[in-house]
N, C-alpha and C. Protein backbone atom coordinates (compact mmCIF):
# COMPACT_ATOMS: atom_id res chain seq x y z
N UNK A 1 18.85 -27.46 18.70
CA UNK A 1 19.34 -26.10 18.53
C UNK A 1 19.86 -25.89 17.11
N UNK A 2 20.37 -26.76 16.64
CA UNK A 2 21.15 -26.90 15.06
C UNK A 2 20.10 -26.30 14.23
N UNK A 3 18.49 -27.53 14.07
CA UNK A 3 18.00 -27.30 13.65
C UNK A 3 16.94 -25.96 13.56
N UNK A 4 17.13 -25.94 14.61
CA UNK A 4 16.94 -23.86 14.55
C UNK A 4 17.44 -23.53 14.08
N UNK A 5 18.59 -23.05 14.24
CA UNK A 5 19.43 -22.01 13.36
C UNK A 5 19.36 -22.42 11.84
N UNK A 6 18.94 -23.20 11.43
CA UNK A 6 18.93 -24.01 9.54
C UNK A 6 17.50 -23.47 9.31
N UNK A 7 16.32 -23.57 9.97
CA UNK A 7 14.97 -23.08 10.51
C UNK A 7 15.39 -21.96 9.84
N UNK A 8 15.91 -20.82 10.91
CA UNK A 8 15.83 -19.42 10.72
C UNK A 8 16.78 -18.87 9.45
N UNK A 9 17.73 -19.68 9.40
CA UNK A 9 18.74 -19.28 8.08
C UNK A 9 17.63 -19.14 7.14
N UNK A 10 17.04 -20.85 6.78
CA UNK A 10 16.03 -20.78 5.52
C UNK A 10 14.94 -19.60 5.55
N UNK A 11 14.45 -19.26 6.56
CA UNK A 11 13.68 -18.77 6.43
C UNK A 11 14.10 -16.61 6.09
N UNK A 12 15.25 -16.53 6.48
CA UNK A 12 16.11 -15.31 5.53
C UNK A 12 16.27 -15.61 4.24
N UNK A 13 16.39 -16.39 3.64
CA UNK A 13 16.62 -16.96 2.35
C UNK A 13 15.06 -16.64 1.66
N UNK A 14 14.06 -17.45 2.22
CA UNK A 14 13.12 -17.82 1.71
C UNK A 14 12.25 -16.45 1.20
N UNK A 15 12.34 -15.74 2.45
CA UNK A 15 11.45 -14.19 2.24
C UNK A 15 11.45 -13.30 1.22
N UNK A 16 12.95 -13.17 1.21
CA UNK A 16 13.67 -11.86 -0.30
C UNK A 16 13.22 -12.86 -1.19
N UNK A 17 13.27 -13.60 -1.28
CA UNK A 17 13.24 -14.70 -2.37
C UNK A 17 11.29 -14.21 -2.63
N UNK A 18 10.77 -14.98 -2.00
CA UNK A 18 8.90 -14.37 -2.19
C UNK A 18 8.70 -12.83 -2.60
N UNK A 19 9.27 -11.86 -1.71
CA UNK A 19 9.12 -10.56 -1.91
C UNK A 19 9.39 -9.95 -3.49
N UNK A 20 10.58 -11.04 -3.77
CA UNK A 20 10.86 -9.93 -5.13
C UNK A 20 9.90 -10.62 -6.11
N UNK A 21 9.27 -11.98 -5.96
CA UNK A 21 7.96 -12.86 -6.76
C UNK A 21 6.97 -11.94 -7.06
N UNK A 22 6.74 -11.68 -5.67
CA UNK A 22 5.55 -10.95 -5.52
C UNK A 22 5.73 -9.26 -6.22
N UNK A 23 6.79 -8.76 -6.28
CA UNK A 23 6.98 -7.28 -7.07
C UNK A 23 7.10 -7.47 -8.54
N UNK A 24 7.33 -8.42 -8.94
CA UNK A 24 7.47 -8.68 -10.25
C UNK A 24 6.27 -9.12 -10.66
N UNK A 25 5.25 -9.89 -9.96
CA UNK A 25 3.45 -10.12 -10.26
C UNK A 25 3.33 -8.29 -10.26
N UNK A 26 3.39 -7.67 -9.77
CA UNK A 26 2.92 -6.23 -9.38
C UNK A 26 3.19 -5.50 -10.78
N UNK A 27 4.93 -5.77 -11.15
CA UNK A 27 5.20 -5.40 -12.80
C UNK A 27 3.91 -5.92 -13.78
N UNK A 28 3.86 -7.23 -13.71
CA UNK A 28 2.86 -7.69 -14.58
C UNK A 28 1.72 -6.81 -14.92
N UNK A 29 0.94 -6.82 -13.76
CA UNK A 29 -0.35 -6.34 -12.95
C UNK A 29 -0.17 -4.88 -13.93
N UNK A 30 1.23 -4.26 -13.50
CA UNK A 30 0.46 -2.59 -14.26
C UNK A 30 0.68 -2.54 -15.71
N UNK A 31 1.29 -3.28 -16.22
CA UNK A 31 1.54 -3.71 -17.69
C UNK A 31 0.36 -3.96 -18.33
N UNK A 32 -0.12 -4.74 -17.62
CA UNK A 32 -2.04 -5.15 -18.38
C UNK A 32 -3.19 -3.86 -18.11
N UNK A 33 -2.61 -3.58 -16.63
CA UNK A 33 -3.38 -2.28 -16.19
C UNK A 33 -3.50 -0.97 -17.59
N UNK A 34 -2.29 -0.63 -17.97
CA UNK A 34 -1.87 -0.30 -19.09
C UNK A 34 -3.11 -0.09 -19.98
N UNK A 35 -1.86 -1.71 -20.56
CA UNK A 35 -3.02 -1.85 -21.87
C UNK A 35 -4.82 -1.74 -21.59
N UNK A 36 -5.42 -2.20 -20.68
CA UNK A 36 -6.89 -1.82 -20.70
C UNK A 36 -7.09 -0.80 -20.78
N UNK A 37 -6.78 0.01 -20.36
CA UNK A 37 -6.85 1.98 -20.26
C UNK A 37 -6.61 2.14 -21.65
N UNK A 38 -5.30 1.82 -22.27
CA UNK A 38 -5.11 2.69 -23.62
C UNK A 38 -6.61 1.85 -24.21
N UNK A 39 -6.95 0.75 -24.39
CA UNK A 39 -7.72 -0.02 -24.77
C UNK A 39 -9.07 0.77 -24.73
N UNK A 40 -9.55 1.25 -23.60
CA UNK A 40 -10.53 1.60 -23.28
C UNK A 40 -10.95 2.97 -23.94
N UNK A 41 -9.64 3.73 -23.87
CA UNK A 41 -9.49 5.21 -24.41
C UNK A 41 -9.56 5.24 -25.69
N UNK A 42 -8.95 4.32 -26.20
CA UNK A 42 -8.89 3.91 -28.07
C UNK A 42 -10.31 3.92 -28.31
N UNK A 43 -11.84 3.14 -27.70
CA UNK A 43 -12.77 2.90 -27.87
C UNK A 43 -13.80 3.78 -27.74
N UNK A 44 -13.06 4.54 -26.37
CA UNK A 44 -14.24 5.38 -26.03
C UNK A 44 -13.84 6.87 -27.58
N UNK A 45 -12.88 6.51 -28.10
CA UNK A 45 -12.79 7.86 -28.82
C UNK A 45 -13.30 7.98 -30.46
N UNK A 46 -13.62 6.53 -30.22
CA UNK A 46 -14.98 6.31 -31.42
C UNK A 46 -16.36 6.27 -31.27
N UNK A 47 -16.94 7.11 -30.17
CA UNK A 47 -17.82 7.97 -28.99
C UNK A 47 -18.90 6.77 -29.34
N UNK A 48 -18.38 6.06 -28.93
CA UNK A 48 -18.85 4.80 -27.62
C UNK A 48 -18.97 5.21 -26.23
N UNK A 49 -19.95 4.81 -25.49
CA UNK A 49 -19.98 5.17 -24.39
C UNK A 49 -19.07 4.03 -23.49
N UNK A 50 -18.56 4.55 -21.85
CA UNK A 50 -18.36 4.14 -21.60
C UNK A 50 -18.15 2.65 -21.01
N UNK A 51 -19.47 2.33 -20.99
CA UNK A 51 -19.88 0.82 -20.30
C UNK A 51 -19.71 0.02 -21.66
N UNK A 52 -19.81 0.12 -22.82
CA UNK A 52 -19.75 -0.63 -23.95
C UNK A 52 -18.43 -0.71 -24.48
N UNK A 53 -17.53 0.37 -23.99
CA UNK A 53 -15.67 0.34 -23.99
C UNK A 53 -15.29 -0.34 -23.23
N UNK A 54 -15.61 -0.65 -21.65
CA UNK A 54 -15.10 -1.67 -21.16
C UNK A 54 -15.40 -3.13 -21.15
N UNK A 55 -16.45 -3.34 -22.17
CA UNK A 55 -17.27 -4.50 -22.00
C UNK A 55 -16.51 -4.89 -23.41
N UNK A 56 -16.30 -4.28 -24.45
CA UNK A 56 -15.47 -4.61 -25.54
C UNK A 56 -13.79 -5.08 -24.96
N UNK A 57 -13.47 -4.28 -24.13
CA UNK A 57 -12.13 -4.31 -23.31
C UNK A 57 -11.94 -5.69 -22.81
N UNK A 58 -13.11 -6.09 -22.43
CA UNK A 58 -12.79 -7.15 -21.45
C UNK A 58 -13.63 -8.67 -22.11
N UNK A 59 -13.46 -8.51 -23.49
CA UNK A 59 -13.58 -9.76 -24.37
C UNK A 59 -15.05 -9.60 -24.09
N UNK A 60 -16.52 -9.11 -23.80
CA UNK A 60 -17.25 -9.67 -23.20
C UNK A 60 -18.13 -8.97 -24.56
């Protein structure tokens, strides 16, 4: 029974703990999201077409 309740404690601990990991990958995520767009927009406005703006965008 002990070890239940240490079980379920950790596992309140453990969750908030992942959740806020995982929202802060999400910060990351639109930060880069970002930059490709301005990236893309910067390129396409030296009337490049589109498929050759994101292919420059994406190192390729």
């Amino acid at each position: 029974m002990f070890a239940y309740g240490v079980i379920q404690l950790g596992a309140k601990v453990v969750s908030p703990v992942a959740l806020v990991a995982i929202a802060l990958g999400f910060c990351s995520l639109k930060k880069e999201s970002n930059f490709f767009n301005e990236c893309v927009e910067e390129i396409k406005a030296t009337d490049s077409p589109t498929a050759d703006s994101v292919r420059f965008c994406t190192g390729g």
